[in-house]
Protein backbone atom coordinates (compact mmCIF):
# COMPACT_ATOMS: atom_id res chain seq x y z
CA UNK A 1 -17.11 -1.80 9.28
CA UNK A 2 -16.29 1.03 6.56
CA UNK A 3 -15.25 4.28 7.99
CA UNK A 4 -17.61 7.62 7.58
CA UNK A 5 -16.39 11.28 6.66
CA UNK A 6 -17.15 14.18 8.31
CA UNK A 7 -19.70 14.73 5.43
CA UNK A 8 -21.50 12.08 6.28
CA UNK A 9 -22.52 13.67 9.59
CA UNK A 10 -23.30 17.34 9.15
CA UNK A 11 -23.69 17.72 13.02
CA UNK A 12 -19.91 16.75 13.24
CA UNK A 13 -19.11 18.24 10.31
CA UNK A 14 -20.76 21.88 11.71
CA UNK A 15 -19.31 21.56 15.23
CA UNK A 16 -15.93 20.96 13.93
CA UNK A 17 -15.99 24.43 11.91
CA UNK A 18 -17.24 26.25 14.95
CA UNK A 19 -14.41 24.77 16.76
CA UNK A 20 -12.31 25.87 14.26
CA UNK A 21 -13.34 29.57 14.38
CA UNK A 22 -13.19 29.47 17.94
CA UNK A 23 -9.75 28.29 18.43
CA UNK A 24 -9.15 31.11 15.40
CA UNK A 25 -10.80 33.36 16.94
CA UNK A 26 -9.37 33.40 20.08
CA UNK A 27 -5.37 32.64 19.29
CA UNK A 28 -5.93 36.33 18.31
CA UNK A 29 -6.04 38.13 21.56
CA UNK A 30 -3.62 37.59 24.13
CA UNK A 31 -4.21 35.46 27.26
CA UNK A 32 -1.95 35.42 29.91
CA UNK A 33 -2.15 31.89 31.13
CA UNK A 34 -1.88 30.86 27.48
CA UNK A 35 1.10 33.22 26.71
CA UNK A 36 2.73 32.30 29.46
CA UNK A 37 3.12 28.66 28.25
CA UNK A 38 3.87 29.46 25.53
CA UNK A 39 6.97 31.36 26.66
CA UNK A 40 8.28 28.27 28.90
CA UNK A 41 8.28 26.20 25.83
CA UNK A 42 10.08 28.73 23.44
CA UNK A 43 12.64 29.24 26.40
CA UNK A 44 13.28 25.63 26.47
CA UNK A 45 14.62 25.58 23.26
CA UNK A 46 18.04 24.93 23.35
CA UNK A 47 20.84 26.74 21.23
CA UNK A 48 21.48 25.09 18.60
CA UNK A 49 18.20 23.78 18.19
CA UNK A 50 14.27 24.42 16.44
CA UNK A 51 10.93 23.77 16.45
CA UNK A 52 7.65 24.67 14.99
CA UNK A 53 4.62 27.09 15.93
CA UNK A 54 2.44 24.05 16.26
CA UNK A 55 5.07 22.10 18.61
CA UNK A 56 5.46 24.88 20.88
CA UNK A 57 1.52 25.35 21.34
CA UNK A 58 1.05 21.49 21.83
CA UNK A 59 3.91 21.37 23.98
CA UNK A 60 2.09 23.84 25.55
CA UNK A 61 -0.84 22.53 26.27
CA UNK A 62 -3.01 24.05 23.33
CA UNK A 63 -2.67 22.17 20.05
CA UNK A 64 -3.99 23.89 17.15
CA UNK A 65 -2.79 27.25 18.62
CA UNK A 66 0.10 27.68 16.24
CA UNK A 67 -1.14 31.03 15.30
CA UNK A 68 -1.60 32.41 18.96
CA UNK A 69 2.26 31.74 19.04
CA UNK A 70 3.22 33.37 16.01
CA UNK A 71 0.84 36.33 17.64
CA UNK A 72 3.09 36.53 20.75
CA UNK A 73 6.05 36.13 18.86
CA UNK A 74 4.71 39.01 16.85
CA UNK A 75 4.04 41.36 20.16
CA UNK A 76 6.87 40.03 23.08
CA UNK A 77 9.82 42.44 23.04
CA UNK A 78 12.41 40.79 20.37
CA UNK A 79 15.16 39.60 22.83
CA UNK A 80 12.84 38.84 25.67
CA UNK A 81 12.40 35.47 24.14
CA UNK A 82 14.63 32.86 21.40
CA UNK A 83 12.09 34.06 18.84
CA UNK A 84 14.59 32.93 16.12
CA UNK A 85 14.13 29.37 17.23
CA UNK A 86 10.37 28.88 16.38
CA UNK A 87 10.14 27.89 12.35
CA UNK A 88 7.22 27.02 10.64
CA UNK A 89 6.23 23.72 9.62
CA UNK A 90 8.83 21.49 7.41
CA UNK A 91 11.75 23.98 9.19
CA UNK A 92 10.54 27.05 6.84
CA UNK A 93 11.10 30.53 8.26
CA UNK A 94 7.80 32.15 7.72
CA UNK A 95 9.23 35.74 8.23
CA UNK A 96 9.49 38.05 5.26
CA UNK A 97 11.99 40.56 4.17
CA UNK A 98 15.12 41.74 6.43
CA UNK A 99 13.17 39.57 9.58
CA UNK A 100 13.85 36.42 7.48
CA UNK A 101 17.33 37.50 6.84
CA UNK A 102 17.63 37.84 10.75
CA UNK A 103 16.16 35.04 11.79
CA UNK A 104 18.34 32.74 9.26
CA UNK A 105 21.78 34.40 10.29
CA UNK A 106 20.44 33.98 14.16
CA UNK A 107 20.67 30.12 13.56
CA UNK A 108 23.50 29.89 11.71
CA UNK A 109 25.57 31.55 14.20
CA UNK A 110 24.12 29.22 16.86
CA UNK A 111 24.97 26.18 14.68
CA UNK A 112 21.91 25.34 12.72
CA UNK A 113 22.47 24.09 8.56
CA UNK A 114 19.79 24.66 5.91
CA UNK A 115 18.92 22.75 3.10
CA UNK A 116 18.27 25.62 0.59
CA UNK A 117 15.63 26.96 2.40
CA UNK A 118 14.53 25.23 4.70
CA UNK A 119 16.13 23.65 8.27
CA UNK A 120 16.97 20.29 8.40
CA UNK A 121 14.36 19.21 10.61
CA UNK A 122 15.56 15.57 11.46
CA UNK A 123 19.14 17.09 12.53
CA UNK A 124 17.98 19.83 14.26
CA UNK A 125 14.57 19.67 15.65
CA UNK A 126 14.00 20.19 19.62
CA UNK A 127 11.78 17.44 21.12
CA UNK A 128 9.33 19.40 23.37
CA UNK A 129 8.07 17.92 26.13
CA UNK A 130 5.11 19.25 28.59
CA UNK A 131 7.39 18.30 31.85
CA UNK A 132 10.35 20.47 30.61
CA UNK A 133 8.69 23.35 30.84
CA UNK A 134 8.47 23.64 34.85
């Protein structure tokens, strides 16, 4: 049996968007429940070690959220979490400016090599797991 697109079903296709906006929509405002995930799986992060926006929000229980934990990375006080342990996808520090510079120097001191740019994901990524967070 061949397999249909999305476009082949406009229903689907119109559903997904709104789900899309949604999620969008609300990764924008804080939620304490949410946030508060969010912060066990950052914390679990070992020194030493990395992972992505969209690992810690799966990890925590809301895939797709990446965003909403760049936003709380964004507003939490900057030692009150291992901020400098949450990359972007492909181990790419999405920070800008003197933040970048920060963030990279953080890791190095705690161990972590880059490849040019970017953090060798395979060496140094942090497997996050829903049960380590209690």
């Amino acid at each position: 049996m061949a397999r249909r697109s999305a476009s082949q079903f406009p229903e689907l296709a119109q559903m997904q968007g709104k789900l899309k906006r949604k999620i969008l929509r609300d990764g924008t405002t804080p939620n304490e429940l949410r946030d508060a995930a969010f912060m066990r799986a950052i914390r679990s992060i070992p020194k030493g070690k990395v992972s992505t926006y969209g690992k810690v929000a799966a990890a925590a229980g809301y895939p797709l959220y990446h965003r909403a934990v760049a936003r709380l990375l964004r507003t939490e006080l900057p030692d009150a979490l291992p901020w400098h342990r949450v990359l972007g996808a492909g181990g790419e520090i999405k920070l800008r400016g003197e933040a970048a510079k920060e963030q990279r120097l953080r890791l190095q001191m705690e161990g972590v090599k880059f490849r040019s740019t970017r953090v060798d994901m395979d060496t140094y990524e942090h497997a996050l797991r829903m049960w380590e967070q209690e």
